[in-house]
C-alpha atoms as a PDB file:
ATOM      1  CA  UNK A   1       0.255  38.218   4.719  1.00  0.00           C
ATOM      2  CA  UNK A   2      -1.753  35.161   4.802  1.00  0.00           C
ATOM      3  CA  UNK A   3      -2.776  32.975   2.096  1.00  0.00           C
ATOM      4  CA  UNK A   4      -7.011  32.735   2.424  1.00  0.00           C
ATOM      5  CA  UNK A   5      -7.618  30.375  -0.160  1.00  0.00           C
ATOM      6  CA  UNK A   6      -5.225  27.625   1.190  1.00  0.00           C
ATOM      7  CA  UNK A   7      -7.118  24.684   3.027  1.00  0.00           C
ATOM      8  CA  UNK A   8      -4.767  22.296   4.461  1.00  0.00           C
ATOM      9  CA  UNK A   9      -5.498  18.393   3.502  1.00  0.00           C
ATOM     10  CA  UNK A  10      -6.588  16.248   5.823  1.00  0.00           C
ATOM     11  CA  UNK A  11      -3.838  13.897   7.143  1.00  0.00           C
ATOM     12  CA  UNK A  12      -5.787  10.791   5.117  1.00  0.00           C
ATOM     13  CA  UNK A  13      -5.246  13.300   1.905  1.00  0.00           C
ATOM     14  CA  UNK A  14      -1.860  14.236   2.452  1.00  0.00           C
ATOM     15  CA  UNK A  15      -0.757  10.222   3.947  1.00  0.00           C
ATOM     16  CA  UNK A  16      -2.774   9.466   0.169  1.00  0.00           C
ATOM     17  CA  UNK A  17      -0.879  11.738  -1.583  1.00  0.00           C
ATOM     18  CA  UNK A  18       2.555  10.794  -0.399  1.00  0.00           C
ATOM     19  CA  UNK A  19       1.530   7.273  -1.418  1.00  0.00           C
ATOM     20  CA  UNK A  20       0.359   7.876  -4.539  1.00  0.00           C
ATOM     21  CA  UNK A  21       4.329   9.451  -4.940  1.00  0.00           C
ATOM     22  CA  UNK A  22       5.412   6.159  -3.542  1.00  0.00           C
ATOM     23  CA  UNK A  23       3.862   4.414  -6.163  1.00  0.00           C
ATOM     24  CA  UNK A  24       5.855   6.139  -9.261  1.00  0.00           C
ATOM     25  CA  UNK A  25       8.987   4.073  -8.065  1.00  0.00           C
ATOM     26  CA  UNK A  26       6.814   0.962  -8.875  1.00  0.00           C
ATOM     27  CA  UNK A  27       8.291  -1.380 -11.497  1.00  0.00           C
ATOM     28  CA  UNK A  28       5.524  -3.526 -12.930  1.00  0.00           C
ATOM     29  CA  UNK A  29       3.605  -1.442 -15.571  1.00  0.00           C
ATOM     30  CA  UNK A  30       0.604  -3.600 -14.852  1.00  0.00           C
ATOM     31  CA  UNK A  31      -0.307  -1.703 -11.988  1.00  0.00           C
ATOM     32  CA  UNK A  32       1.767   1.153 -10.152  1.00  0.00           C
ATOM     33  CA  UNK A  33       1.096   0.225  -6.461  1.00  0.00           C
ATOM     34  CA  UNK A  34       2.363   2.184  -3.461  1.00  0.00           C
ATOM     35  CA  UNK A  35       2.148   1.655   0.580  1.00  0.00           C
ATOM     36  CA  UNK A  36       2.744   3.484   3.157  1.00  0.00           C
ATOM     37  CA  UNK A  37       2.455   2.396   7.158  1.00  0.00           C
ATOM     38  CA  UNK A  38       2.070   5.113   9.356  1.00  0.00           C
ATOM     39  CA  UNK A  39       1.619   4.981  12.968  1.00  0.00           C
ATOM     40  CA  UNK A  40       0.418   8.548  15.258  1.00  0.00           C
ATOM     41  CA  UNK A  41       1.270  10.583  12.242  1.00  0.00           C
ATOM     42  CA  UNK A  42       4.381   9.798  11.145  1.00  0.00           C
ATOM     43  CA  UNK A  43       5.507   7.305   8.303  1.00  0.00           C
ATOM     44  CA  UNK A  44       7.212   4.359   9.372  1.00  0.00           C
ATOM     45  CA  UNK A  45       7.596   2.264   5.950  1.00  0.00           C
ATOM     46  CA  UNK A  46       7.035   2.567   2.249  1.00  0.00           C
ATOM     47  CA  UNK A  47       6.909   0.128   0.011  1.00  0.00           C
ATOM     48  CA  UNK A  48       5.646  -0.796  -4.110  1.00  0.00           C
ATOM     49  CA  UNK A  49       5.392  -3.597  -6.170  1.00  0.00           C
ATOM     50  CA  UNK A  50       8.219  -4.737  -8.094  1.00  0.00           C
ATOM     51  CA  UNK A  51      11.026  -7.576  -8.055  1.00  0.00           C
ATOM     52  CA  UNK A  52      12.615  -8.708  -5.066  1.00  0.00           C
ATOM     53  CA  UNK A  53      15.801  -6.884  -4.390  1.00  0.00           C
ATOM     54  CA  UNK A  54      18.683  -7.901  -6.726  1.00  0.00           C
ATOM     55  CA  UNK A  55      16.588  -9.678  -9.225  1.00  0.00           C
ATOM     56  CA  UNK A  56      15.194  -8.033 -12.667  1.00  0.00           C
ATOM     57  CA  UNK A  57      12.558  -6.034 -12.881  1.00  0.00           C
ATOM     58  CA  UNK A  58       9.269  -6.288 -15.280  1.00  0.00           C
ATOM     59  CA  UNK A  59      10.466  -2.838 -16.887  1.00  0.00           C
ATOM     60  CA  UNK A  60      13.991  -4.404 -17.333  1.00  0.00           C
ATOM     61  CA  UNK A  61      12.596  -8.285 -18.783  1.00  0.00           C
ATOM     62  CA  UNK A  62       9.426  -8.120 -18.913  1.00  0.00           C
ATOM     63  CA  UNK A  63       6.261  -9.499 -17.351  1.00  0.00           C
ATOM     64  CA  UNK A  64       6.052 -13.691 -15.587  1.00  0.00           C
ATOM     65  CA  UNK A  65       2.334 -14.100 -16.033  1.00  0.00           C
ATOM     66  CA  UNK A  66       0.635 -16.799 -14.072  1.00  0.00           C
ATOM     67  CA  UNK A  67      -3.128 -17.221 -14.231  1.00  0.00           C
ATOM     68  CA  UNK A  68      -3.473 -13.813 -15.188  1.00  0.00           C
ATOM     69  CA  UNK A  69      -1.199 -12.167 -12.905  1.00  0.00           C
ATOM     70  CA  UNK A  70       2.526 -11.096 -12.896  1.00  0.00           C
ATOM     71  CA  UNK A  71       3.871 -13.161 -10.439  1.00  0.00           C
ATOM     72  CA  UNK A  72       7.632 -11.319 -11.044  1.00  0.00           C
ATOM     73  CA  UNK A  73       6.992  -8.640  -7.898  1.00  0.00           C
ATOM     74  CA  UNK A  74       6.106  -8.024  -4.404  1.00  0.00           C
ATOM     75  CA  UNK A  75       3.284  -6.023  -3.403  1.00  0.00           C
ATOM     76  CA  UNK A  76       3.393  -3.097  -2.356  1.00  0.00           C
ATOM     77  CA  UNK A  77       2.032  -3.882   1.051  1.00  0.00           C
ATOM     78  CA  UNK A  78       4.202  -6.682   1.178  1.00  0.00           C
ATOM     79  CA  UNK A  79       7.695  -4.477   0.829  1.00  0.00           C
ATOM     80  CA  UNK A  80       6.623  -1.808   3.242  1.00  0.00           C
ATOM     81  CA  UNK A  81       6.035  -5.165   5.541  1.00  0.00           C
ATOM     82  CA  UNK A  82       9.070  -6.719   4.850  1.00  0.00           C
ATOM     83  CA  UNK A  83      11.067  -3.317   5.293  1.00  0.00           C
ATOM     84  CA  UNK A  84       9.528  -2.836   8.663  1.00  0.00           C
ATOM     85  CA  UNK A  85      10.850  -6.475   9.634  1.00  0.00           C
ATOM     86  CA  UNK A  86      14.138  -5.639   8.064  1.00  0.00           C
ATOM     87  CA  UNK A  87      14.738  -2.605  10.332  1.00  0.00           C
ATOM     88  CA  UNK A  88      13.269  -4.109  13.103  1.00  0.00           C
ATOM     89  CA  UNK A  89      10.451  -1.187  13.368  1.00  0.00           C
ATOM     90  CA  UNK A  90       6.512  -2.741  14.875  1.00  0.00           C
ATOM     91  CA  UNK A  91       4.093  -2.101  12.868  1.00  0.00           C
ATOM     92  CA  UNK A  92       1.494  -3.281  15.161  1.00  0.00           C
ATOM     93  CA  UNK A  93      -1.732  -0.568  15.699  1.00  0.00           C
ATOM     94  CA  UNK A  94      -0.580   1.224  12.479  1.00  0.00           C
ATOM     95  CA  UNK A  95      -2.544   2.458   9.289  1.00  0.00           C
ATOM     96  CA  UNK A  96      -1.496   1.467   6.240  1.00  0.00           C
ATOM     97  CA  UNK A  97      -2.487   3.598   2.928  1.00  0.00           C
ATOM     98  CA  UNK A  98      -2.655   1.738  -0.421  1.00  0.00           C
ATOM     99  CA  UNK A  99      -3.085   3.181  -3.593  1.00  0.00           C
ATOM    100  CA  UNK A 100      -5.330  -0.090  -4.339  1.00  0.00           C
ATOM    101  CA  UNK A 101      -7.606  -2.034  -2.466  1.00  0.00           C
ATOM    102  CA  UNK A 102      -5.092  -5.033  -1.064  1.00  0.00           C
ATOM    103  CA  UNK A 103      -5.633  -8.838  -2.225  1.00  0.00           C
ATOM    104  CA  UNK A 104      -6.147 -11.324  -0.082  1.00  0.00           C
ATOM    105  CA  UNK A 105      -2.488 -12.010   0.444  1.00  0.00           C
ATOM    106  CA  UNK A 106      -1.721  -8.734   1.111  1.00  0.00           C
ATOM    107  CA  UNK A 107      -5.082  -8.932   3.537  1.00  0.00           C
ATOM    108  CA  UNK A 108      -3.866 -11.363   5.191  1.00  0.00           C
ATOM    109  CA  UNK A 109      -0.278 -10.188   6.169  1.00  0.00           C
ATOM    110  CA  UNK A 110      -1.859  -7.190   6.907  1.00  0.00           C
ATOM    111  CA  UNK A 111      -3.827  -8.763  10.188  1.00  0.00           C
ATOM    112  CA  UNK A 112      -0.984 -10.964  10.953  1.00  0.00           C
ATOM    113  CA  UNK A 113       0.978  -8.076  11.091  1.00  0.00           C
ATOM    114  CA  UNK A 114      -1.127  -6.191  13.655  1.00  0.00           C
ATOM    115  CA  UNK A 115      -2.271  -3.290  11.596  1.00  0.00           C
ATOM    116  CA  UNK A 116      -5.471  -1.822  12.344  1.00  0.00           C
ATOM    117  CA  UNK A 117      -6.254   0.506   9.759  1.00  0.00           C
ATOM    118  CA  UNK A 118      -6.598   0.487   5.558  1.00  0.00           C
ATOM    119  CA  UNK A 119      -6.980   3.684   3.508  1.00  0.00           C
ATOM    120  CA  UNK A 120      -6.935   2.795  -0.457  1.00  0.00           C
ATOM    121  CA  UNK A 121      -7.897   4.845  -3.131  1.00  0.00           C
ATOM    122  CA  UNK A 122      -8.021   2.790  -6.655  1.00  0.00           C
ATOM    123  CA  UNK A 123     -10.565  -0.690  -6.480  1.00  0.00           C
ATOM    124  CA  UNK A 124      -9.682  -4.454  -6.558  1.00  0.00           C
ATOM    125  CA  UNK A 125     -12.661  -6.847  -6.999  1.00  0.00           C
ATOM    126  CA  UNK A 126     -11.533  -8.845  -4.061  1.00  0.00           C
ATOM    127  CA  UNK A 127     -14.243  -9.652  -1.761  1.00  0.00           C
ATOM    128  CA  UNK A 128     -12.830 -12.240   0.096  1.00  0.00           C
ATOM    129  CA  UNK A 129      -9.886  -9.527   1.161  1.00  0.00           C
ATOM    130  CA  UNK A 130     -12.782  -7.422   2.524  1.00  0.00           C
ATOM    131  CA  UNK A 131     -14.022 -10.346   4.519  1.00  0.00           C
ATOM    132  CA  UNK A 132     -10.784 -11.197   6.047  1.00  0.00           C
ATOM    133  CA  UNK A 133     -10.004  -7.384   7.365  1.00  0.00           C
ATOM    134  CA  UNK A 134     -13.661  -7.153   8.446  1.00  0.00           C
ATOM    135  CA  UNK A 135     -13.425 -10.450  10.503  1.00  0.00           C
ATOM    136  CA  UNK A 136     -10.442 -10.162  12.193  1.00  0.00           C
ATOM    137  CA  UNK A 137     -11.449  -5.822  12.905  1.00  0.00           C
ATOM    138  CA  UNK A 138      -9.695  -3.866  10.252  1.00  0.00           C
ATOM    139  CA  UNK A 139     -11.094  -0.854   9.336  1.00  0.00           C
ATOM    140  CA  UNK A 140     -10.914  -0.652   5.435  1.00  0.00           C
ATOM    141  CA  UNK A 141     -11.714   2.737   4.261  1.00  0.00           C
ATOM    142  CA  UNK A 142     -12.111   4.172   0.248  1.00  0.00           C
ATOM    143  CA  UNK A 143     -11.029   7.692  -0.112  1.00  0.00           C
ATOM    144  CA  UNK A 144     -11.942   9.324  -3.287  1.00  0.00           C
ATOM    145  CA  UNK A 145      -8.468  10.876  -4.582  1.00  0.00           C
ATOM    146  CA  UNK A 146      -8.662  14.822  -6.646  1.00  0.00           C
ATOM    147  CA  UNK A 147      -6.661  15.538  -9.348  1.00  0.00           C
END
């Protein structure tokens, strides 16, 4: 017997949801960030924001606030980056979904990196990060995300 009322997600809903999993490992209360890069449909890297590996964490010591922002972690964009590099996977003409809108930096490392694609569900007021993927021809897409 089949089940009638099941609708499948779309892959940018289920790539979205597995993200927004990713995210719950985050460290920095400030903002729970998760990445993942996926390339034809299946997940190369994750990544989210917290300390670099071996040092504290914001949930162990706290928060190291510069100009308004906790300079203590990575982004999340950033460690599924870096862990691509560290296992020697290309990332280039991949998607990468965010559960925020990336910043600049992250922007930027994103085109240098070769990726083609963002999906991101939560909002950063960073215009000049929507400039940068829209120069250099990365799509950045919203997706609204359900309860």
């Amino acid at each position: 017997m089949t089940d009638q009322t099941h609708k499948r997600p779309s892959w940018d809903d289920y790539f979205m949801g597995i993200t927004l999993q990713v995210a719950k490992r985050s460290t920095c209360d400030r903002a729970r960030v998760g990445a993942i890069i996926v390339k034809d449909r299946r997940i190369l890297t994750t990544g989210y924001n917290g300390a670099p590996a071996g040092l504290p964490h914001c949930d162990e010591i706290g928060h190291l606030m510069i100009d308004g922002h906790c300079v203590r972690t990575l982004h999340a964009e950033q460690n599924a980056i870096i862990q691509a590099a560290q296992h020697g996977v290309s990332v280039a003409g991949s998607a990468i979904y965010v559960t925020h809108q990336p910043c600049l930096t992250c922007a930027k490392m994103i085109i240098n990196a070769g990726l083609k694609r963002v999906v991101y569900a939560g909002a950063y007021p960073d215009a000049n990060s929507v400039a940068f993927l829209a120069q250099a021809g990365v799509a950045l897409q919203h997706v609204e995300v359900g309860e």
